[in-house]
C-alpha atoms as a PDB file:
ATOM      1  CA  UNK A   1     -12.792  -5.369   6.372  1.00  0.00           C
ATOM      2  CA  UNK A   2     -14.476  -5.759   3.262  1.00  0.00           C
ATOM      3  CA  UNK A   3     -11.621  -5.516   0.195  1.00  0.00           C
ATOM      4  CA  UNK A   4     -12.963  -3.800  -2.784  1.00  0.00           C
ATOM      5  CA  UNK A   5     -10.970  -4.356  -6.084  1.00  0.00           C
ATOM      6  CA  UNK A   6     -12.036  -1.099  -7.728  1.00  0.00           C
ATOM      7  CA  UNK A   7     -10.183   1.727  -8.692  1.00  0.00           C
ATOM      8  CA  UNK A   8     -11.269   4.103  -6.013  1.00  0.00           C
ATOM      9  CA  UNK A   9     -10.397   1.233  -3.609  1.00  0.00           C
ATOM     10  CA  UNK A  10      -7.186   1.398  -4.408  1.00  0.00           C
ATOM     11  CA  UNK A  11      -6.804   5.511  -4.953  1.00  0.00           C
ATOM     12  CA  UNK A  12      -7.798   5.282  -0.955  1.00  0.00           C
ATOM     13  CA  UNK A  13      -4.920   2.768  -0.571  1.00  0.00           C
ATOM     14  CA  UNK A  14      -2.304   5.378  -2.558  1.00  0.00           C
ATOM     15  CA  UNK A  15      -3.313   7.669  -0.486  1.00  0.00           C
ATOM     16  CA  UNK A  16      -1.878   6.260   3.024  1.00  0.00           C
ATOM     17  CA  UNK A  17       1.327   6.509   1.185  1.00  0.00           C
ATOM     18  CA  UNK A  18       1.098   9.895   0.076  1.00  0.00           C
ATOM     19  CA  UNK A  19       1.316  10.821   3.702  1.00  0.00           C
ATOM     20  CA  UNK A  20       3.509   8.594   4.811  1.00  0.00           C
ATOM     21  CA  UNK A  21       7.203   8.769   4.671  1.00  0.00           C
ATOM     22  CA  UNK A  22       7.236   6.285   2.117  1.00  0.00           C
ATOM     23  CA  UNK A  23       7.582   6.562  -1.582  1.00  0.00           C
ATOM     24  CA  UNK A  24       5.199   4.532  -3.998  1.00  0.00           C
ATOM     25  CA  UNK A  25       6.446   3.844  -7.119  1.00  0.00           C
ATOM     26  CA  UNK A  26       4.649   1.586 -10.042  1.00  0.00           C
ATOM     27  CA  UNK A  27       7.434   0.207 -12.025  1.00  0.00           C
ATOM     28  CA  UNK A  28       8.128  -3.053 -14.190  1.00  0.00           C
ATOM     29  CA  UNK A  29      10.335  -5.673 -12.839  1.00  0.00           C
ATOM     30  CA  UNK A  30      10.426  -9.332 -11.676  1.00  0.00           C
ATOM     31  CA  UNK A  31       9.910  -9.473  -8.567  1.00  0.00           C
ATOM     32  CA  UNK A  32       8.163 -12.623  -6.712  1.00  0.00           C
ATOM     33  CA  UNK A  33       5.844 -11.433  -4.620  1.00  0.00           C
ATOM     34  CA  UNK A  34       4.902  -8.577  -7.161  1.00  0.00           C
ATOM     35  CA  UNK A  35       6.779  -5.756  -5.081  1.00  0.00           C
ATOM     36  CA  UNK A  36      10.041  -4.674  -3.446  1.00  0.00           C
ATOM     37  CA  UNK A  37      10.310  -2.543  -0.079  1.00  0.00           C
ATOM     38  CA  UNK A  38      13.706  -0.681  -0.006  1.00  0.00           C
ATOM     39  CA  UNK A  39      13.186   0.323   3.937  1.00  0.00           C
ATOM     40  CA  UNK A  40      16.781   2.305   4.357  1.00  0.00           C
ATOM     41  CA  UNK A  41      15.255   4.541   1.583  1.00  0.00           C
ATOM     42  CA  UNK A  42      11.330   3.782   2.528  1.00  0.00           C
ATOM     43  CA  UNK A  43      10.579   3.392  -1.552  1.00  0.00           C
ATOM     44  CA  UNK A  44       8.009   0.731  -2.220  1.00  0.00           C
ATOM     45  CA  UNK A  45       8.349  -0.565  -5.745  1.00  0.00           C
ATOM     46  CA  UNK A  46       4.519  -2.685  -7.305  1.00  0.00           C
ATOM     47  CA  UNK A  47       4.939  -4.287 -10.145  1.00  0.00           C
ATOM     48  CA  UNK A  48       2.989  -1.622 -13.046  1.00  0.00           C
ATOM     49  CA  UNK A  49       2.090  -4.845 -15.117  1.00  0.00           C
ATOM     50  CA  UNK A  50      -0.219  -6.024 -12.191  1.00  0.00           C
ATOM     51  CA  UNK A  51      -3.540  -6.182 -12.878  1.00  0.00           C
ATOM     52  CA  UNK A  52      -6.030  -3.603 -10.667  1.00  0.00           C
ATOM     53  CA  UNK A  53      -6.703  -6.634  -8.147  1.00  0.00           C
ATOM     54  CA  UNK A  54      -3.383  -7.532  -7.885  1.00  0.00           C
ATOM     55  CA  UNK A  55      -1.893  -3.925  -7.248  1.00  0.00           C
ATOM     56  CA  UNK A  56      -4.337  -3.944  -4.567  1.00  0.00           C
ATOM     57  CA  UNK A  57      -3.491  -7.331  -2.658  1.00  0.00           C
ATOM     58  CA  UNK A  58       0.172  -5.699  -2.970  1.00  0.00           C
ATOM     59  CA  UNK A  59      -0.412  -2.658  -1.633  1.00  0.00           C
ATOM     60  CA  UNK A  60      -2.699  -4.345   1.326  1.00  0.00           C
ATOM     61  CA  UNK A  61       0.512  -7.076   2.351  1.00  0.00           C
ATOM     62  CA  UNK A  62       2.605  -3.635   2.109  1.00  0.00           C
ATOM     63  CA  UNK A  63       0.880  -1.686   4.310  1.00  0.00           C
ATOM     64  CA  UNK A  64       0.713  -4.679   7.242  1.00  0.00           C
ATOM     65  CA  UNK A  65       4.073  -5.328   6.769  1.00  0.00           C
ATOM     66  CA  UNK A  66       5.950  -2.133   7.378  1.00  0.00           C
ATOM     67  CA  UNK A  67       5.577   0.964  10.266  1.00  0.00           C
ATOM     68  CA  UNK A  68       4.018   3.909   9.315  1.00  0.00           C
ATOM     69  CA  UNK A  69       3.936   7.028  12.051  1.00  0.00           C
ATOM     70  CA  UNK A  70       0.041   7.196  12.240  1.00  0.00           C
ATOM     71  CA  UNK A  71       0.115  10.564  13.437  1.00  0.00           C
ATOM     72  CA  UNK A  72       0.925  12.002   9.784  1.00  0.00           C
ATOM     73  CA  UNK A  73      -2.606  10.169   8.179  1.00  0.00           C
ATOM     74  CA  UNK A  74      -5.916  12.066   8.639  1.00  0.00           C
ATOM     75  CA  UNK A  75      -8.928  10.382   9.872  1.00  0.00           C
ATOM     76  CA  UNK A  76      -9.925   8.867   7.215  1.00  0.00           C
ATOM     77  CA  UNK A  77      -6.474   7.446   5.972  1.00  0.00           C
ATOM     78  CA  UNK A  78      -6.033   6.300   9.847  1.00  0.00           C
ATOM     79  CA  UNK A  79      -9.310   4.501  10.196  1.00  0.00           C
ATOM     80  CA  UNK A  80      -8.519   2.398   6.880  1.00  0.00           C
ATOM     81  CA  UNK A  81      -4.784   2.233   7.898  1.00  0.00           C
ATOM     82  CA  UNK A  82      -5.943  -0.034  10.740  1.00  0.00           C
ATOM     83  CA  UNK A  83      -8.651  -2.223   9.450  1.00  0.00           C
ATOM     84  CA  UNK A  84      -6.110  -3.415   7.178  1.00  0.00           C
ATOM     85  CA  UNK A  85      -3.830  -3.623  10.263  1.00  0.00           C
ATOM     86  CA  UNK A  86      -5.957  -5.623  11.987  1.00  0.00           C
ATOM     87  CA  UNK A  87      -6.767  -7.830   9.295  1.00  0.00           C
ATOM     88  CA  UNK A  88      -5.716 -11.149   9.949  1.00  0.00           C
END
């Protein structure tokens, strides 16, 4: 999968969250790897001070990290869901 660090690149990456169960939340903190996952509550918290590329490397670890119920994404969402899945 080819990673594009552009805005709309990430807008697509927003919007596997949006319908997910989890919560995506840009707020500033400390944190060392740039986010926080709160799984009880499925909030994940990205640093807002990140730069464009580095909201999108976040978002990308996020999204092979925890379990989303594919059968809430459309098409679209789903195909990009799993490239990033599968990338290694």
């Amino acid at each position: 999968m080819e990673i594009k660090y552009s805005r709309h690149f990430l807008n697509k990456l927003e919007d596997i969250f949006s319908e997910s169960d989890y919560i995506l939340r840009y707020e500033k903190g400390n944190f060392k790897s740039g986010y926080c996952i709160i799984n009880d509550t499925k909030v994940v918290v990205v640093n807002k001070f990140y730069s464009l590329e580095g909201k999108v490397n976040c978002l990308l670890d996020i999204l092979k990290s925890i379990e989303l119920d594919a059968r809430q994404l459309n098409s679209k969402n789903l195909k990009l869901f799993r490239e990033v899945r599968e990338e290694n």
